[in-house]
C-alpha atoms as a PDB file:
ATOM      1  CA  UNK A   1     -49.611  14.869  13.792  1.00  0.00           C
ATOM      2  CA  UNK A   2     -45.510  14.777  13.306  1.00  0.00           C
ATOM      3  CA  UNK A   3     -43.406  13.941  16.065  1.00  0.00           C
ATOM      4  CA  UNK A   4     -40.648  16.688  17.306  1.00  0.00           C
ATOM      5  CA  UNK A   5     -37.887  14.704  17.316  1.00  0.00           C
ATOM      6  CA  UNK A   6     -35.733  17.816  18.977  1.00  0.00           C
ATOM      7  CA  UNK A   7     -34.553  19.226  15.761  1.00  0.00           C
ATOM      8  CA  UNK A   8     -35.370  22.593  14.967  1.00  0.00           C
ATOM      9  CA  UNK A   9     -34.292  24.288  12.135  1.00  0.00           C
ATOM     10  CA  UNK A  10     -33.591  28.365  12.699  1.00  0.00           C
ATOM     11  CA  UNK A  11     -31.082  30.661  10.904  1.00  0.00           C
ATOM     12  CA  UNK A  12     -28.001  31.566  12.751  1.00  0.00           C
ATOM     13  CA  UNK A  13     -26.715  35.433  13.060  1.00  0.00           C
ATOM     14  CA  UNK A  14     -23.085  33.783  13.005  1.00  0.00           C
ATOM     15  CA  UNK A  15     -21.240  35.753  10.271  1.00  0.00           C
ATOM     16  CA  UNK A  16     -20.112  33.352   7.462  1.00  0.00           C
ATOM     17  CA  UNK A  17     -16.301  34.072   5.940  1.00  0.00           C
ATOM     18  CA  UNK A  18     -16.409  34.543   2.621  1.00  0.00           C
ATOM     19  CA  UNK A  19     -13.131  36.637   2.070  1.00  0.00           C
ATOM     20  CA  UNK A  20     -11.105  35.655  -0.230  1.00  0.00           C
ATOM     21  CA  UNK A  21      -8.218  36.181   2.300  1.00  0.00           C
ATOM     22  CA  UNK A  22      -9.007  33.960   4.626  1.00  0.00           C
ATOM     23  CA  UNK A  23      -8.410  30.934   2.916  1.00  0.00           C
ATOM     24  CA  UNK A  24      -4.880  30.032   2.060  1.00  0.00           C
ATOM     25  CA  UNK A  25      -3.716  27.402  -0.634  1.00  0.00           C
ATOM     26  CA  UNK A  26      -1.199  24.814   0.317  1.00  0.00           C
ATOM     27  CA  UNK A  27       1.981  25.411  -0.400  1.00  0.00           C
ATOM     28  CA  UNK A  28       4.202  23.051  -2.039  1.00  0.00           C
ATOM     29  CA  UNK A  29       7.471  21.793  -0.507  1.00  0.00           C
ATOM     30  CA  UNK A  30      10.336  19.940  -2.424  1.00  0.00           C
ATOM     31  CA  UNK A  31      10.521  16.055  -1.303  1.00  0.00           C
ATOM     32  CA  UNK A  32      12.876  13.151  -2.735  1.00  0.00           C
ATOM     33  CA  UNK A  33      11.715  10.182  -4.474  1.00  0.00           C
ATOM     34  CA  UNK A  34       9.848   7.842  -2.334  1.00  0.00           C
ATOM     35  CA  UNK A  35      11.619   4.872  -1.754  1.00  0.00           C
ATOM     36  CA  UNK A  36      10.678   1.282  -0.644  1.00  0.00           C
ATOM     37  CA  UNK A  37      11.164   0.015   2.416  1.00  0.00           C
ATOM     38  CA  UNK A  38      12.783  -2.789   1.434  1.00  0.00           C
ATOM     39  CA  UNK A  39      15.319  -0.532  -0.192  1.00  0.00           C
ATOM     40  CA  UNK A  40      15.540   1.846   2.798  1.00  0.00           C
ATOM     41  CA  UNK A  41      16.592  -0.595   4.976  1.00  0.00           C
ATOM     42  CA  UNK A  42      19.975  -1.770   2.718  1.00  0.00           C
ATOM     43  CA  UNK A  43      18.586  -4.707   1.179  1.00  0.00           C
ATOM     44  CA  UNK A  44      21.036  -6.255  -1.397  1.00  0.00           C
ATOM     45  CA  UNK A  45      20.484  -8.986  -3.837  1.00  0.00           C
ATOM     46  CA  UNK A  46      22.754 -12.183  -3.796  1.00  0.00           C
ATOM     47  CA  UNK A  47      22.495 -15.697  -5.060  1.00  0.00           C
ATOM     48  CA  UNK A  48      20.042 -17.152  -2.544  1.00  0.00           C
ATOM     49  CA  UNK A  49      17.495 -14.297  -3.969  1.00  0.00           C
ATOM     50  CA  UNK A  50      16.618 -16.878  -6.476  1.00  0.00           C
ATOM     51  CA  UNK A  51      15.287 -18.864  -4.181  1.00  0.00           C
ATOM     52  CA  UNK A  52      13.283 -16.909  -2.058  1.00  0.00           C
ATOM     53  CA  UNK A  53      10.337 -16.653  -4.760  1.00  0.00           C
ATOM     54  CA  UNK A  54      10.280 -20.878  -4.548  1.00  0.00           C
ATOM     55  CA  UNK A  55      10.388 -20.615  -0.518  1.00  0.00           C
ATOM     56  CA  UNK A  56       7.537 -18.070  -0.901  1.00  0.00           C
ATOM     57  CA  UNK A  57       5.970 -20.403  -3.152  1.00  0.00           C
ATOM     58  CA  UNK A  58       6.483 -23.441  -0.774  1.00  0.00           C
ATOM     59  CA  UNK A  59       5.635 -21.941   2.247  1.00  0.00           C
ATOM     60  CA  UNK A  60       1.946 -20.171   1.073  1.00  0.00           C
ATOM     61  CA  UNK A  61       1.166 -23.621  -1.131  1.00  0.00           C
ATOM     62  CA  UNK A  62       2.355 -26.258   1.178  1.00  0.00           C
ATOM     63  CA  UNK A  63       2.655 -24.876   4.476  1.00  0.00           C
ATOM     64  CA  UNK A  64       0.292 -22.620   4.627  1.00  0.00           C
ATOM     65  CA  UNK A  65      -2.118 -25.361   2.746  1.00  0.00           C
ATOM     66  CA  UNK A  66      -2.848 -23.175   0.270  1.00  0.00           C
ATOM     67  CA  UNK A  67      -3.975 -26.393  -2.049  1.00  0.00           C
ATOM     68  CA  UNK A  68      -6.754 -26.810  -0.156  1.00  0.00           C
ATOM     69  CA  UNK A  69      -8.127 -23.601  -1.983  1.00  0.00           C
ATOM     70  CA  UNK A  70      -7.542 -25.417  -5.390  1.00  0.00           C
ATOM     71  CA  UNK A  71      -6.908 -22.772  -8.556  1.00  0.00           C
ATOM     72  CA  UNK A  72      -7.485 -20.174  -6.525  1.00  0.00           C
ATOM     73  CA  UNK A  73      -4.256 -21.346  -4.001  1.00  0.00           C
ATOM     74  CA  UNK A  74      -2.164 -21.759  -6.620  1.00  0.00           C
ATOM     75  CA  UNK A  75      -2.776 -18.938  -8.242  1.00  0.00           C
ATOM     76  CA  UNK A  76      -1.965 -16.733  -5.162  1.00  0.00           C
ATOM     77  CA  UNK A  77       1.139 -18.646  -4.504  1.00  0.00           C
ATOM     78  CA  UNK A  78       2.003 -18.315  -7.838  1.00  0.00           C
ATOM     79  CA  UNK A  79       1.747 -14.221  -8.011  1.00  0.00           C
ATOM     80  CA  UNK A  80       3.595 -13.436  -4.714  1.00  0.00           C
ATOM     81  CA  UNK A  81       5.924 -15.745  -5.530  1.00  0.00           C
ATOM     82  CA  UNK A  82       5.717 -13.647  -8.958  1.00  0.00           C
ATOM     83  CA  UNK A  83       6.143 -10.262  -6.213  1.00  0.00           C
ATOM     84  CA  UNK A  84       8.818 -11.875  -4.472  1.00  0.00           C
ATOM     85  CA  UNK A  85      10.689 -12.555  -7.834  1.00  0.00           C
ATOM     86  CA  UNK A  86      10.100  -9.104  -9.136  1.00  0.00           C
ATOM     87  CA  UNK A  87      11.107  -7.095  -5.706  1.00  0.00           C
ATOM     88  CA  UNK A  88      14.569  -9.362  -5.738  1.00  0.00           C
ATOM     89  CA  UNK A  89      14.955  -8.523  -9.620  1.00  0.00           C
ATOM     90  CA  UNK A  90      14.590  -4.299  -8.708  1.00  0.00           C
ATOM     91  CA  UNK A  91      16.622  -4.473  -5.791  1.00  0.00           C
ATOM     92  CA  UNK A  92      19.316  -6.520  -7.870  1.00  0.00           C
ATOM     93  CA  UNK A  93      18.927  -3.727 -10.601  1.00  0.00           C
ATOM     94  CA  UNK A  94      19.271  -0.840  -7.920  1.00  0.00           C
ATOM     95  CA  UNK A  95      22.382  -1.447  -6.343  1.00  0.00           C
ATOM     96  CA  UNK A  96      24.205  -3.166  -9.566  1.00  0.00           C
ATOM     97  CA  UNK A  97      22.569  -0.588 -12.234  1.00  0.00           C
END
């Protein structure tokens, strides 16, 4: 003997819409080039943008004890110090190119 758990299962007189017309595709509207925040906000390179990727190094290997991971510690400080480098370089490239 099943259990009626409540459920029944009956077919609805609700009329389903399959028209054609009633469905209307998105339309497309013209947008700019997303840009960074970072770049939004007016950032501009200088000289001490070299030394942020070291500082980011410093502060996620030292500080933040991120030797106590081993390899895998260095390795992360390594690649957003890598990010940090990189996101210096494109705003450098940006507002000089």
């Amino acid at each position: 003997m099943a259990a009626s758990s409540g459920w029944s299962v009956t077919s609805s007189t609700a009329p389903i819409a399959t028209s054609a017309t009633s469905w209307r595709a998105p339309t497309a509207t013209p947008r700019s080039p997303p840009t960074k925040p970072w770049l939004r906000g007016g950032a501009r390179a200088s000289a001490t943008s070299l030394l942020r990727p070291l500082g980011r190094f410093l502060a996620m290997y030292v500080v933040g004890r991120g030797f106590l991971d081993g390899w895998r510690g260095f390795l992360l400080a390594t690649l957003y110090a890598y990010y940090v480098l990189i996101r210096a370089a494109k705003i450098w490239e940006r507002t000089k190119g």
